[in-house]
C-alpha atoms as a PDB file:
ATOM      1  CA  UNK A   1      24.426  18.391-105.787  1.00  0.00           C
ATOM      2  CA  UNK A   2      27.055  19.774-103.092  1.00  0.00           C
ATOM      3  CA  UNK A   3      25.969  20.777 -99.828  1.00  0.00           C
ATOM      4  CA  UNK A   4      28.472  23.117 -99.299  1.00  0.00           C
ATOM      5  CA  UNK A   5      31.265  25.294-101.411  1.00  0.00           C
ATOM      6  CA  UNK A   6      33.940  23.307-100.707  1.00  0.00           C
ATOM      7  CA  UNK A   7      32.364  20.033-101.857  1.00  0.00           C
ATOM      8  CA  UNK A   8      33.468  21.882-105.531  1.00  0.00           C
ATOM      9  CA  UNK A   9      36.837  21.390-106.788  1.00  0.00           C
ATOM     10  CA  UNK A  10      38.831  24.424-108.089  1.00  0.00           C
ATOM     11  CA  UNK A  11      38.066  23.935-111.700  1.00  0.00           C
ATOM     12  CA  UNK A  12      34.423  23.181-110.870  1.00  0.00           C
ATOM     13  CA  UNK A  13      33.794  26.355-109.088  1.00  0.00           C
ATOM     14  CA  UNK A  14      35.884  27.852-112.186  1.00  0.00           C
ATOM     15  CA  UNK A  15      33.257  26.595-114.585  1.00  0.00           C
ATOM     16  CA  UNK A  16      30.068  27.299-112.462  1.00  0.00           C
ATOM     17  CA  UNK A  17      31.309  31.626-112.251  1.00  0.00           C
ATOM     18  CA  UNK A  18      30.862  31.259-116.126  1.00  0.00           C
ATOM     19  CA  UNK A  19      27.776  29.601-116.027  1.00  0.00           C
ATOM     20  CA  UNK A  20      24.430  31.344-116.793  1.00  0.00           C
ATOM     21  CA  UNK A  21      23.399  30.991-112.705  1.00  0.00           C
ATOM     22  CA  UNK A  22      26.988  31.365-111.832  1.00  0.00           C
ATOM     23  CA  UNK A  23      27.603  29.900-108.108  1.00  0.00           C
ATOM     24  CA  UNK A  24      24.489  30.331-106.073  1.00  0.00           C
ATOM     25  CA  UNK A  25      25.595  30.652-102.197  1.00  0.00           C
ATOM     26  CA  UNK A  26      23.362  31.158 -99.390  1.00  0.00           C
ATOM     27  CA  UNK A  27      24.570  34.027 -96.660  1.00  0.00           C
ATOM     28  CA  UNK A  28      22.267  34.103 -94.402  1.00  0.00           C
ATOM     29  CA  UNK A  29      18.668  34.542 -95.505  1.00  0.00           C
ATOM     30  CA  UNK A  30      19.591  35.894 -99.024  1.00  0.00           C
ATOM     31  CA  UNK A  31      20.880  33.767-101.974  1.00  0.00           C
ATOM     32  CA  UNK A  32      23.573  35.537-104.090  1.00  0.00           C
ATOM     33  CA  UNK A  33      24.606  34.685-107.808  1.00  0.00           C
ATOM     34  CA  UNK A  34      28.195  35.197-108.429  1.00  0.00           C
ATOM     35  CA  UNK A  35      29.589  34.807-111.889  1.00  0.00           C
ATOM     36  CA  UNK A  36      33.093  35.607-113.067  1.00  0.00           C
ATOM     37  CA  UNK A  37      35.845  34.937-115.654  1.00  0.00           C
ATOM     38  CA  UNK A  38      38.446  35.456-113.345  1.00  0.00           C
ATOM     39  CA  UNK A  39      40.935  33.156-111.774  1.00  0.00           C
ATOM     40  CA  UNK A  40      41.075  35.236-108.656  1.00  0.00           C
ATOM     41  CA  UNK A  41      37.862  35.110-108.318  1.00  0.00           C
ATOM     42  CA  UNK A  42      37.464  31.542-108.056  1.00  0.00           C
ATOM     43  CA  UNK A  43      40.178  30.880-105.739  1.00  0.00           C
ATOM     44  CA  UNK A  44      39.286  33.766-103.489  1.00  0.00           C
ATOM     45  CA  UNK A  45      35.804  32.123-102.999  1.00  0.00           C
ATOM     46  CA  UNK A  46      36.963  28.682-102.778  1.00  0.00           C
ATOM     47  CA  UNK A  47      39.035  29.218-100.164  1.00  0.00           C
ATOM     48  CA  UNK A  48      36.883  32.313 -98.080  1.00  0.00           C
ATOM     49  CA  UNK A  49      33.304  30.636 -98.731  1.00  0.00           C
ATOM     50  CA  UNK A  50      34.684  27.287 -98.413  1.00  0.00           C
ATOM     51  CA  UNK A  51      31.577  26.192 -95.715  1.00  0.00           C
ATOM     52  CA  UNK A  52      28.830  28.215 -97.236  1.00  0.00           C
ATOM     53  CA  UNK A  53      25.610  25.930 -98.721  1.00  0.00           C
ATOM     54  CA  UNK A  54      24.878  26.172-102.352  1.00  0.00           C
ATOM     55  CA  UNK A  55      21.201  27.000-103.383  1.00  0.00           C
ATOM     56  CA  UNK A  56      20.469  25.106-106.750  1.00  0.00           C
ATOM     57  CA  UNK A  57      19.297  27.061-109.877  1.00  0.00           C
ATOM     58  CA  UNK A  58      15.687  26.534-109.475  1.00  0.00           C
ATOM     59  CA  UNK A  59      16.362  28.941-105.478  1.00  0.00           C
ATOM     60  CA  UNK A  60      15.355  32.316-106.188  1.00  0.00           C
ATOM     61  CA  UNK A  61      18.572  34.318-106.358  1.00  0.00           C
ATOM     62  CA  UNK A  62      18.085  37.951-104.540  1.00  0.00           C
ATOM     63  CA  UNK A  63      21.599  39.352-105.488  1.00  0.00           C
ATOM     64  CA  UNK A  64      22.798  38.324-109.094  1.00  0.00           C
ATOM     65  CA  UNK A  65      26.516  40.308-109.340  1.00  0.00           C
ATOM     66  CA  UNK A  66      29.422  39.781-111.705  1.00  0.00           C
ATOM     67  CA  UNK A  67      33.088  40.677-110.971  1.00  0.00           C
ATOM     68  CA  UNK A  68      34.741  40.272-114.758  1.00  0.00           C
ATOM     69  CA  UNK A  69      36.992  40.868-116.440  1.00  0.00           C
ATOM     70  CA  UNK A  70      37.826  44.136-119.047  1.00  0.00           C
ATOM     71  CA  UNK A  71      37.827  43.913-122.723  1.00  0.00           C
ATOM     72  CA  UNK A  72      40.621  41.855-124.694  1.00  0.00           C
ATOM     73  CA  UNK A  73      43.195  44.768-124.370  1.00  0.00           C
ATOM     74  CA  UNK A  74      42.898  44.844-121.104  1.00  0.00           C
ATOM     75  CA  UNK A  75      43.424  41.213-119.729  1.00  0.00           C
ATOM     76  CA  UNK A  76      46.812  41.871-121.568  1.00  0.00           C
ATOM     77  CA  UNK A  77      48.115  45.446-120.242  1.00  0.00           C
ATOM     78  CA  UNK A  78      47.007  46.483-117.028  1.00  0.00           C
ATOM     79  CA  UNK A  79      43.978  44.019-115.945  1.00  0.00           C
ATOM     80  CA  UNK A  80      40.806  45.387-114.898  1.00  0.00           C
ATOM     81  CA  UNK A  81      37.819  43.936-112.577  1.00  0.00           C
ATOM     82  CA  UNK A  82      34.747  45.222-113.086  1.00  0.00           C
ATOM     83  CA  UNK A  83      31.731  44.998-110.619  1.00  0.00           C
ATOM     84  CA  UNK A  84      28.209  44.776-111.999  1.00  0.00           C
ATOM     85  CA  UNK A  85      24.494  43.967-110.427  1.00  0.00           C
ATOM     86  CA  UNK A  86      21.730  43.472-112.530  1.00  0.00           C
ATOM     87  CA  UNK A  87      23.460  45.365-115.322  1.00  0.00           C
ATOM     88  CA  UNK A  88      24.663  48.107-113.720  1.00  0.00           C
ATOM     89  CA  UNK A  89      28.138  49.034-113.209  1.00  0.00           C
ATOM     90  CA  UNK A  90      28.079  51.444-110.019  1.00  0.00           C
ATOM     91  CA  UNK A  91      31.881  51.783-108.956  1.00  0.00           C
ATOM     92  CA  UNK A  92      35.016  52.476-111.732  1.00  0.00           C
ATOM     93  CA  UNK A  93      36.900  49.130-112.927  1.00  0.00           C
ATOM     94  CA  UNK A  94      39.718  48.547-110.014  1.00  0.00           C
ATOM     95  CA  UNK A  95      43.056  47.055-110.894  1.00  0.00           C
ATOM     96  CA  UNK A  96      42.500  43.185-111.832  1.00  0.00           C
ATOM     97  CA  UNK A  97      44.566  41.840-108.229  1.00  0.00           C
ATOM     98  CA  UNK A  98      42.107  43.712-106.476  1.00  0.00           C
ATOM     99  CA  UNK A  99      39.089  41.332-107.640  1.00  0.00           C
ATOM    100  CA  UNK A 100      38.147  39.580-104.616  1.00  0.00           C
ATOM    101  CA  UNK A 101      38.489  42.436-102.619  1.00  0.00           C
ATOM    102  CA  UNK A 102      36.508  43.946-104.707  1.00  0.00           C
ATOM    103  CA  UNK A 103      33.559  41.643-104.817  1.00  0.00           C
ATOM    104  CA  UNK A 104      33.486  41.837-100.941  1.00  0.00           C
ATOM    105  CA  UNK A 105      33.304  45.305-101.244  1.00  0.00           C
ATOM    106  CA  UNK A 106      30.215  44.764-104.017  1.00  0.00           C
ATOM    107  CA  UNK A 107      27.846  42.332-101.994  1.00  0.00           C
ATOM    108  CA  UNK A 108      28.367  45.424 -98.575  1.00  0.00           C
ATOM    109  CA  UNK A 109      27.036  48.071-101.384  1.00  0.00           C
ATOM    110  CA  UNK A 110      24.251  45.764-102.651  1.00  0.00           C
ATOM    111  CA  UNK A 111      22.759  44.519 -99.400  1.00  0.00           C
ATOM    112  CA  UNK A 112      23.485  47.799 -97.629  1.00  0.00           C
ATOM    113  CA  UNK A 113      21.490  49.631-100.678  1.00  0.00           C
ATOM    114  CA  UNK A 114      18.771  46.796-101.405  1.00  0.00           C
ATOM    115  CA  UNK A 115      18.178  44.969 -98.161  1.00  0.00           C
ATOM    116  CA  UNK A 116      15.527  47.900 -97.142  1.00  0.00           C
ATOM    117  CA  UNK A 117      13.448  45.933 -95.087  1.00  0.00           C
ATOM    118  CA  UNK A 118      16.222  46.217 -91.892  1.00  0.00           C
ATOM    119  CA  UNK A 119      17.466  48.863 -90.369  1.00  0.00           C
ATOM    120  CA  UNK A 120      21.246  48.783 -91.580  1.00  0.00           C
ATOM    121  CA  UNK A 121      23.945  50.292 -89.246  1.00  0.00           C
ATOM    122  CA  UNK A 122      27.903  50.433 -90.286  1.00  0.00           C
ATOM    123  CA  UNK A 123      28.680  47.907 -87.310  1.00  0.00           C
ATOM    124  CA  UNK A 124      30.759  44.433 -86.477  1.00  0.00           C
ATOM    125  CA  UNK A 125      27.586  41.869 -84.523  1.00  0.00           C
ATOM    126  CA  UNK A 126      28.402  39.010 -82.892  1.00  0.00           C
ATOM    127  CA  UNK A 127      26.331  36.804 -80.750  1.00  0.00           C
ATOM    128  CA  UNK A 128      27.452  35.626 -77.096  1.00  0.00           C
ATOM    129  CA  UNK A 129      25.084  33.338 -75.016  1.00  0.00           C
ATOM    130  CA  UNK A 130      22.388  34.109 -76.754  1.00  0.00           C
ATOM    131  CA  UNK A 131      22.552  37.913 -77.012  1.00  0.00           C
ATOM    132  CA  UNK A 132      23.949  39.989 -79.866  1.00  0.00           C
ATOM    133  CA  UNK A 133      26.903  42.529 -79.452  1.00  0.00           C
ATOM    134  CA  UNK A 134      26.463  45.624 -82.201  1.00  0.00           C
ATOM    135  CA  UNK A 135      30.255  47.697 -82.640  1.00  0.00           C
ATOM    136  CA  UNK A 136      29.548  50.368 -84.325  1.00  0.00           C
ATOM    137  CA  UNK A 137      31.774  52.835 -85.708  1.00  0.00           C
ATOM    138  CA  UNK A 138      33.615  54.602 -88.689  1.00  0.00           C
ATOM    139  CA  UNK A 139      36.512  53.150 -90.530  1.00  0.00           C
ATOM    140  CA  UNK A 140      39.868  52.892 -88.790  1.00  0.00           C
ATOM    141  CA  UNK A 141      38.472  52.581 -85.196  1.00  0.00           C
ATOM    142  CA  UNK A 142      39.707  48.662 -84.865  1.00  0.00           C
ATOM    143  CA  UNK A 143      36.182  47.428 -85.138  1.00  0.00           C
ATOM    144  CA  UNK A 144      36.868  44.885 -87.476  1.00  0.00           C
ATOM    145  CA  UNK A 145      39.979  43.501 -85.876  1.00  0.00           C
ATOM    146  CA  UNK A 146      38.133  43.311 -82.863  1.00  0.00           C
ATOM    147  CA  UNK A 147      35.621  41.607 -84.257  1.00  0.00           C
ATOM    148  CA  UNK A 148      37.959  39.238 -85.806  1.00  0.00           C
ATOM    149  CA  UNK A 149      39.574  38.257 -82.136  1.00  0.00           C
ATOM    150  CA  UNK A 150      36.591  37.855 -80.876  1.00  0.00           C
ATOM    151  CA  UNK A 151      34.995  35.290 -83.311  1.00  0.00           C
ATOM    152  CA  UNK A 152      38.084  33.235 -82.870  1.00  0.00           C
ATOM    153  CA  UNK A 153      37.702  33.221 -79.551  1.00  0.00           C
ATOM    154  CA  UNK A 154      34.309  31.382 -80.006  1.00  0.00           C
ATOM    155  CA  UNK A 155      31.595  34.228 -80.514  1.00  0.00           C
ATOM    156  CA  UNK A 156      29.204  34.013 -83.472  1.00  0.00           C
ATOM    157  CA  UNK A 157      29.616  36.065 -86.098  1.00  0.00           C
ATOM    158  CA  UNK A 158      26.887  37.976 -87.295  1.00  0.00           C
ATOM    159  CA  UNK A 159      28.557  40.035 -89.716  1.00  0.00           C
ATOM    160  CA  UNK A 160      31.619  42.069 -89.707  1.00  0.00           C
ATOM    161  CA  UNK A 161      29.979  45.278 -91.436  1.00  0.00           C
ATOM    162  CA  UNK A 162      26.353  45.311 -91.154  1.00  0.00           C
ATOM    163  CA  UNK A 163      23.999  45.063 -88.395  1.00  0.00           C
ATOM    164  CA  UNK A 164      20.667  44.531 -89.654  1.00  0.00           C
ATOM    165  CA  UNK A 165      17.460  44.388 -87.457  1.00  0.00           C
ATOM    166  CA  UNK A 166      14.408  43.466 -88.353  1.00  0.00           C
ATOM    167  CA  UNK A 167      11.813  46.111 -88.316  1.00  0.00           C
ATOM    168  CA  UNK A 168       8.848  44.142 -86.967  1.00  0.00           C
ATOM    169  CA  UNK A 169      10.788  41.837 -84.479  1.00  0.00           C
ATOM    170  CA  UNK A 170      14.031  43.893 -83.698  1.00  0.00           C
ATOM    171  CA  UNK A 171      16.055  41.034 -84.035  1.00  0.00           C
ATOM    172  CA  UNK A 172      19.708  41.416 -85.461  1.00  0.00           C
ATOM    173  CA  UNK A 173      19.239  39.162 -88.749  1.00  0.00           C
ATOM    174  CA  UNK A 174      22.862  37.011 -89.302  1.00  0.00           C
ATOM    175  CA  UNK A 175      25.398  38.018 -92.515  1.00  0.00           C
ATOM    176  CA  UNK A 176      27.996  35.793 -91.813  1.00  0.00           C
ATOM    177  CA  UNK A 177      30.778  37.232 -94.306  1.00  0.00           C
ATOM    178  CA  UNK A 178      34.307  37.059 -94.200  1.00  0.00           C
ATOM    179  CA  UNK A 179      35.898  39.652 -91.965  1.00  0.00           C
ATOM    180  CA  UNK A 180      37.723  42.909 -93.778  1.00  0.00           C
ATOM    181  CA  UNK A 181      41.208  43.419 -92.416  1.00  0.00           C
ATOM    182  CA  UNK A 182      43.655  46.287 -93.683  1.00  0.00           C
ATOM    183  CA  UNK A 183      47.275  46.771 -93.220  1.00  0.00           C
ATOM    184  CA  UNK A 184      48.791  46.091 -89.815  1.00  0.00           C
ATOM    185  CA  UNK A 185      45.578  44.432 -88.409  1.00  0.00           C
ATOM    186  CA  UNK A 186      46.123  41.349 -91.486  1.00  0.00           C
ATOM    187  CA  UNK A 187      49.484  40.495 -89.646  1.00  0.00           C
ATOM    188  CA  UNK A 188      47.915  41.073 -86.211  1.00  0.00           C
ATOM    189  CA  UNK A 189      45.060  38.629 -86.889  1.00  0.00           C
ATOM    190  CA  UNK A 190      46.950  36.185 -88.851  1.00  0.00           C
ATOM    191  CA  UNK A 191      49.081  35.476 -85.282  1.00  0.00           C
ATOM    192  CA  UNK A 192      46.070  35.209 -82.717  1.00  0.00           C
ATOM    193  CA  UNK A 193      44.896  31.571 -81.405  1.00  0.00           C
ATOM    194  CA  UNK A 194      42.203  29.556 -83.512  1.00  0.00           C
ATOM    195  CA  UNK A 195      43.850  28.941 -86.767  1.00  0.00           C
ATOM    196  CA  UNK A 196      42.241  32.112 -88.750  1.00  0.00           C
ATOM    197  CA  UNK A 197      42.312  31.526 -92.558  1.00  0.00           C
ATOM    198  CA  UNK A 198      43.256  34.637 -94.525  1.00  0.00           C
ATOM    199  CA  UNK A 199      42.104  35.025 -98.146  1.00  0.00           C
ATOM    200  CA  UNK A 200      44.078  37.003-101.187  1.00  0.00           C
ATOM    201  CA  UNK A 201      46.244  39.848 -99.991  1.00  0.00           C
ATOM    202  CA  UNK A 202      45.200  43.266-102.009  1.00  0.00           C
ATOM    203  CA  UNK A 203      47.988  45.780-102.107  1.00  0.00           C
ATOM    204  CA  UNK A 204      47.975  49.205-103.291  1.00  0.00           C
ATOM    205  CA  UNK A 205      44.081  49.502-103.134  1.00  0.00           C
ATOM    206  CA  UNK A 206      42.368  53.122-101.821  1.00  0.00           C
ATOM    207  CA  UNK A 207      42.120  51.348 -98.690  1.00  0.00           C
ATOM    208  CA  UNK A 208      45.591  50.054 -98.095  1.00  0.00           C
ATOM    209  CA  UNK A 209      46.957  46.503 -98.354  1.00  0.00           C
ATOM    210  CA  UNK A 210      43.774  44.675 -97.691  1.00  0.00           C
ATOM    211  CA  UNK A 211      42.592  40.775 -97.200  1.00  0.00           C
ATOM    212  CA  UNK A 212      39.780  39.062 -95.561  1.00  0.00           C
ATOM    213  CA  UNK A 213      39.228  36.389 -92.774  1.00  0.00           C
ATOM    214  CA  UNK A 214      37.212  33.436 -93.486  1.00  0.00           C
ATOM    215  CA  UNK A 215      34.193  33.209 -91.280  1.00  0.00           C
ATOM    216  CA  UNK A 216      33.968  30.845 -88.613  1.00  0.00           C
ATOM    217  CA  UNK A 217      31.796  27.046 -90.049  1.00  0.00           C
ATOM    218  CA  UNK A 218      29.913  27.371 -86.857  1.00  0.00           C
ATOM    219  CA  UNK A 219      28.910  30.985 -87.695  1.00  0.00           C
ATOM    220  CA  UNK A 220      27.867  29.884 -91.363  1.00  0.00           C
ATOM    221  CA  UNK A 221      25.944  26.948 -89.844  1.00  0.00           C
ATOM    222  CA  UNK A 222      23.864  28.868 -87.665  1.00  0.00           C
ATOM    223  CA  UNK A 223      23.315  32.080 -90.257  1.00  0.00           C
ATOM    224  CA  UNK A 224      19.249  31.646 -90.249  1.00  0.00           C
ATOM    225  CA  UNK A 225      18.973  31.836 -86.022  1.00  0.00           C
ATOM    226  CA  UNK A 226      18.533  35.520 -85.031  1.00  0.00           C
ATOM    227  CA  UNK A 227      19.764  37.059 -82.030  1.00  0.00           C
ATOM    228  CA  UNK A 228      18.410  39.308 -79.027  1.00  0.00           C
ATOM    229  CA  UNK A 229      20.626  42.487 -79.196  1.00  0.00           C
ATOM    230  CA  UNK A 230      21.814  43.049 -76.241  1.00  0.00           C
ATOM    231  CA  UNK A 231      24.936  45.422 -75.972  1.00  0.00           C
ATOM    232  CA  UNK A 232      25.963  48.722 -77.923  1.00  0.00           C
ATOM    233  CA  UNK A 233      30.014  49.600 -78.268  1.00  0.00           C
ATOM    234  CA  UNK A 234      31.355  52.104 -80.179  1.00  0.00           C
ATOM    235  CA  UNK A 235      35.222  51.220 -80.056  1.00  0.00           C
ATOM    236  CA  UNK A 236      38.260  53.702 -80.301  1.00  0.00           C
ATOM    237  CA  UNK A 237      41.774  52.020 -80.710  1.00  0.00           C
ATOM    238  CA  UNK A 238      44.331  53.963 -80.288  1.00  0.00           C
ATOM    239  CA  UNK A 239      47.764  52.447 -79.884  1.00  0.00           C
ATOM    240  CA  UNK A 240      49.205  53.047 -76.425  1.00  0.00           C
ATOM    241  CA  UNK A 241      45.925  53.941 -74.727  1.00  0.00           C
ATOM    242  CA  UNK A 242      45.008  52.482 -71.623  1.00  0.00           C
ATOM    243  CA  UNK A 243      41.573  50.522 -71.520  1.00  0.00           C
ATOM    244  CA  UNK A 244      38.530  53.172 -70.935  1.00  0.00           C
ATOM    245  CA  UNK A 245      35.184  52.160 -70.800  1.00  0.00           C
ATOM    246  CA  UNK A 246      32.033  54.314 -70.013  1.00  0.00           C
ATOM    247  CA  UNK A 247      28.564  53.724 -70.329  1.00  0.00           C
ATOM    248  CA  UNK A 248      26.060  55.880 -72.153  1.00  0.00           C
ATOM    249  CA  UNK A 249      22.490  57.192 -71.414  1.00  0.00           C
ATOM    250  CA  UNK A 250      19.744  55.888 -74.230  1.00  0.00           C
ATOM    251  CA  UNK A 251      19.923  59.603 -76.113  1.00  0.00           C
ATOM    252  CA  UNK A 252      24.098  59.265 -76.349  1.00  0.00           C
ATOM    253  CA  UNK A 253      23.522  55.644 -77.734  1.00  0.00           C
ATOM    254  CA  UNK A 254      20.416  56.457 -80.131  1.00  0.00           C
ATOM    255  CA  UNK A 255      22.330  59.683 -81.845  1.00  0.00           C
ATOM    256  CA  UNK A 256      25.643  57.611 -82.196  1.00  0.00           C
ATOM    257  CA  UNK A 257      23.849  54.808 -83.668  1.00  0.00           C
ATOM    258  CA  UNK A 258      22.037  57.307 -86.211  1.00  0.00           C
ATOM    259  CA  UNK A 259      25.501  58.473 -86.830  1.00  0.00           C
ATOM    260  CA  UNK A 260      26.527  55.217 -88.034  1.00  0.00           C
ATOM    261  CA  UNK A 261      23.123  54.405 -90.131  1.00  0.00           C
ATOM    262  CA  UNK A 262      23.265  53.444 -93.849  1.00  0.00           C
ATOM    263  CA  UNK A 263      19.252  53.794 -94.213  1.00  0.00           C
ATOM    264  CA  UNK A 264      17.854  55.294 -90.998  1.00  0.00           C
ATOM    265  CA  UNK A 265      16.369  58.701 -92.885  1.00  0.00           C
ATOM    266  CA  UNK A 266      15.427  56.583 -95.598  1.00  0.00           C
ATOM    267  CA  UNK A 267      13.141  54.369 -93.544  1.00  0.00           C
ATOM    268  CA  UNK A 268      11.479  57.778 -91.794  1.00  0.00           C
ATOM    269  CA  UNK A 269       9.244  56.843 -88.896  1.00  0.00           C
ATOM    270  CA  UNK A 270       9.704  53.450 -89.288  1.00  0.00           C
ATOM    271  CA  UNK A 271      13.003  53.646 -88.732  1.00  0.00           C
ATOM    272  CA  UNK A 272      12.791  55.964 -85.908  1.00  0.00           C
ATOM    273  CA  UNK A 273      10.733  53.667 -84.225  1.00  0.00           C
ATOM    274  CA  UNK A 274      13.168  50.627 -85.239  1.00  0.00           C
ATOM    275  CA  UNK A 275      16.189  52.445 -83.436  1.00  0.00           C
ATOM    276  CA  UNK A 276      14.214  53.555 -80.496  1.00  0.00           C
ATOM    277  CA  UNK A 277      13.442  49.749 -79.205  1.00  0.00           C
ATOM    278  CA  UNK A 278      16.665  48.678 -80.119  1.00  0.00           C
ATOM    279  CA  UNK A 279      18.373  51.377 -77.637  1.00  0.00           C
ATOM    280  CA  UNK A 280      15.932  50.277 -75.254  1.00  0.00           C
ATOM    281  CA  UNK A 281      17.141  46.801 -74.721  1.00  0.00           C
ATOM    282  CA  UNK A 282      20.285  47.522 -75.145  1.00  0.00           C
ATOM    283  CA  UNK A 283      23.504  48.859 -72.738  1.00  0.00           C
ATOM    284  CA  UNK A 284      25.540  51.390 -74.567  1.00  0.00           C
ATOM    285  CA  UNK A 285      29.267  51.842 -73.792  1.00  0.00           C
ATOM    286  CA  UNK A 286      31.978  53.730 -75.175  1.00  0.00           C
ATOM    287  CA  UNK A 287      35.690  51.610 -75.042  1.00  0.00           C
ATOM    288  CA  UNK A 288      38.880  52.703 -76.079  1.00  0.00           C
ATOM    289  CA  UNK A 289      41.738  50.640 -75.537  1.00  0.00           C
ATOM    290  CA  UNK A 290      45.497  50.315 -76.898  1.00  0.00           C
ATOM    291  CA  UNK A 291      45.659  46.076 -77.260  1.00  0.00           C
ATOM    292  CA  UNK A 292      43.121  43.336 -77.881  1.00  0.00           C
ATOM    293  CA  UNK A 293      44.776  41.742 -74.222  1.00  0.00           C
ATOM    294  CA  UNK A 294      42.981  44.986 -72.734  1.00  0.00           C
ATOM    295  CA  UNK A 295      39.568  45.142 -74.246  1.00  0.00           C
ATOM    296  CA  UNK A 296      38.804  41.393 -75.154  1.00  0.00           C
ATOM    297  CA  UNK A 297      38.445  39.928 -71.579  1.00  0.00           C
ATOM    298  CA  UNK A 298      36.977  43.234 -70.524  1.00  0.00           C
ATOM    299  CA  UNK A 299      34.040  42.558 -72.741  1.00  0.00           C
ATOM    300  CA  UNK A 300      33.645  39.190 -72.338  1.00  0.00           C
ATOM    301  CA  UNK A 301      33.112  40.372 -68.590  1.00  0.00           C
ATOM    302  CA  UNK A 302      30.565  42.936 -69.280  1.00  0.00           C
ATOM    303  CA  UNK A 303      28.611  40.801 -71.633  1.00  0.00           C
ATOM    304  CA  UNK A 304      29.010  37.574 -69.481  1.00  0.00           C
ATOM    305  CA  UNK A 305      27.906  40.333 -66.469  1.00  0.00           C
ATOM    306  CA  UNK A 306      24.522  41.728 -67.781  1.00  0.00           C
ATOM    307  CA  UNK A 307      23.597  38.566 -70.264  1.00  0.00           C
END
C-alpha cells in the first residue's frame, strides 16, 4: 500500500472517496475517513494532502465525513456540496465550487466539537526550537497569514486553527492542516519566499474568496512529536500601523485565552486548571503591526530571546 497521499494517482484517489473506507489519512494523532463523489474533492486533496500517510482499512478511523454531492437535479442546475459526519448533516449544502473549502471547514467543526480530551483554543501554533508559539485571536486579525509566513520561513506547523493541549501533560498536540487564507492575504502569501502551494480558489463564499496553503512535508512528518508551549500572541494587523508589542501579566493572558476557547466551560475545572499551567509557562504579548517585514523578524527575536 502507499505510504503517503501522493503515492495515489488522480483517478486512484478518485476511486478510493467512493469506496466504503473512502481515503483514510492520518493528521496528526487522529485518522480521518474522507469519501466523496466529487471531482473537486479529489483534486483538492491530491494536491493539499499530497505528503500526508495513509492508514489502511483495518486503522481505526476517529472522523468518518463525506463531502457529496446533491441529488440528480442538482449536479445539473446549480451544484451542491453537502457535508456529513456519521450521518449527520450539521451545516446547509454550500454551492458545489465551494467543496474543498468546505471540507476544511468540516474536519475544524468535527475535531473542535469531538476532540474533548484537549483544551481547544481558536489559535495558529507553530513550533520554534523546540517550543510552541500559540496566536490566538478572532477572524480577520492576520493570524493565519502570519502563520503562513512563518511556516515558510522554516517553523513547524502545528496547526493553523486549533491549539490543542493535552490536559494531563499540557503539551500542544500537532494538527498539521493546510493553512486558511481569504482574499488579499491568498495573493500576499502566494508571493513570499519558499515556494507555498495554494489549493482551489473559492469565490463568492460567506467568507470571501477563499483557498488554502499546503502544509509544510516537514510539518506532516513530525505531526506525532508534541511541543513545550512557550509563547502567547494575540496579533492585530492593521494596515499602516507601526509594529507595537507589549507584554501581558498571567490574568491579561488567561482571560484573552478564555476569550478565544472553543471548549474551556465545557471542560469546567478541568479546564480551568488546563489554562492555568499553560499561562504559567508561557510569555504573553500583545503585537500589532502593519507588514509581515515588521512583525516576522520581531518574533523570531523574542522567541529566539526567551527559548
Amino acid at each position: 500500500m502507499p505510504a503517503t497521499l501522493g503515492e495515489l494517482s488522480i483517478g486512484e484517489v478518485r476511486a478510493h472517496l467512493l469506496s466504503r473506507e473512502g481515503v483514510r489519512l492520518r493528521m496528526g494523532r487522529f485518522v480521518a475517513g474522507i469519501r466523496s463523489n466529487l471531482p473537486a474533492v479529489a483534486d483538492g486533496l491530491s494536491e493539499l494532502y499530497h505528503d500526508y500517510p495513509l492508514a489502511d482499512a483495518q486503522a481505526f478511523c476517529d472522523y468518518p465525513v463525506e463531502v457529496t454531492a446533491g441529488g440528480p437535479l442538482r449536479r445539473l442546475v446549480r451544484p451542491q456540496a453537502i457535508f456529513r459526519f456519521e450521518g449527520m448533516q450539521p451545516f446547509k449544502p454550500l454551492p458545489g465550487n465551494q467543496a474543498v473549502a468546505m471540507l476544511e471547514w468540516g474536519l475544524n467543526w468535527v475535531f473542535t466539537n469531538h476532540a474533548q480530551h484537549y483544551l481547544i483554543i481558536h489559535a495558529a501554533v507553530l513550533e520554534r526550537d523546540g517550543f510552541g508559539l500559540i496566536m490566538a485571536a478572532p477572524p480577520g486579525s492576520g493570524k493565519s497569514t502570519l502563520c503562513a509566513a512563518l511556516a515558510l520561513r522554516g517553523w513547524r506547523l502545528l496547526s493553523d486553527e486549533l491549539a490543542m493541549i493535552g490536559l494531563d501533560d499540557g503539551l500542544l498536540m500537532p494538527l498539521p492542516r493546510p493553512v486558511s487564507l481569504k482574499n488579499q492575504s491568498i495573493d500576499i502569501v502566494r508571493q513570499l519566499p519558499g515556494q507555498p502551494v495554494i489549493g482551489p480558489i473559492a469565490h463568492d463564499t460567506a467568507k470571501g474568496t477563499v483557498a488554502h496553503m499546503r502544509a509544510p512535508r516537514a510539518s506532516v512528518e513530525a505531526a506525532l512529536t508534541p511541543v513545550q508551549p512557550r509563547w502567547i500572541l494575540f496579533p492585530q494587523f492593521a494596515a499602516g500601523h507601526a509594529l507595537d508589542i507589549e507584554a501581558h501579566g498571567k490574568a491579561h493572558t488567561f482571560m484573552q485565552l478564555v476569550s478565544n476557547s472553543f471548549n474551556y466551560p465545557r471542560l469546567g475545572v478541568t479546564g480551568f486548571e488546563a489554562m492555568g499551567r499553560l499561562v504559567d509557562g508561557c510569555d504573553g504579548y500583545t503585537a500589532r503591526y502593519g507588514s509581515l517585514d515588521q512583525i516576522v523578524p520581531a518574533l523570531e527575536s523574542i522567541c529566539t530571546r526567551s527559548a
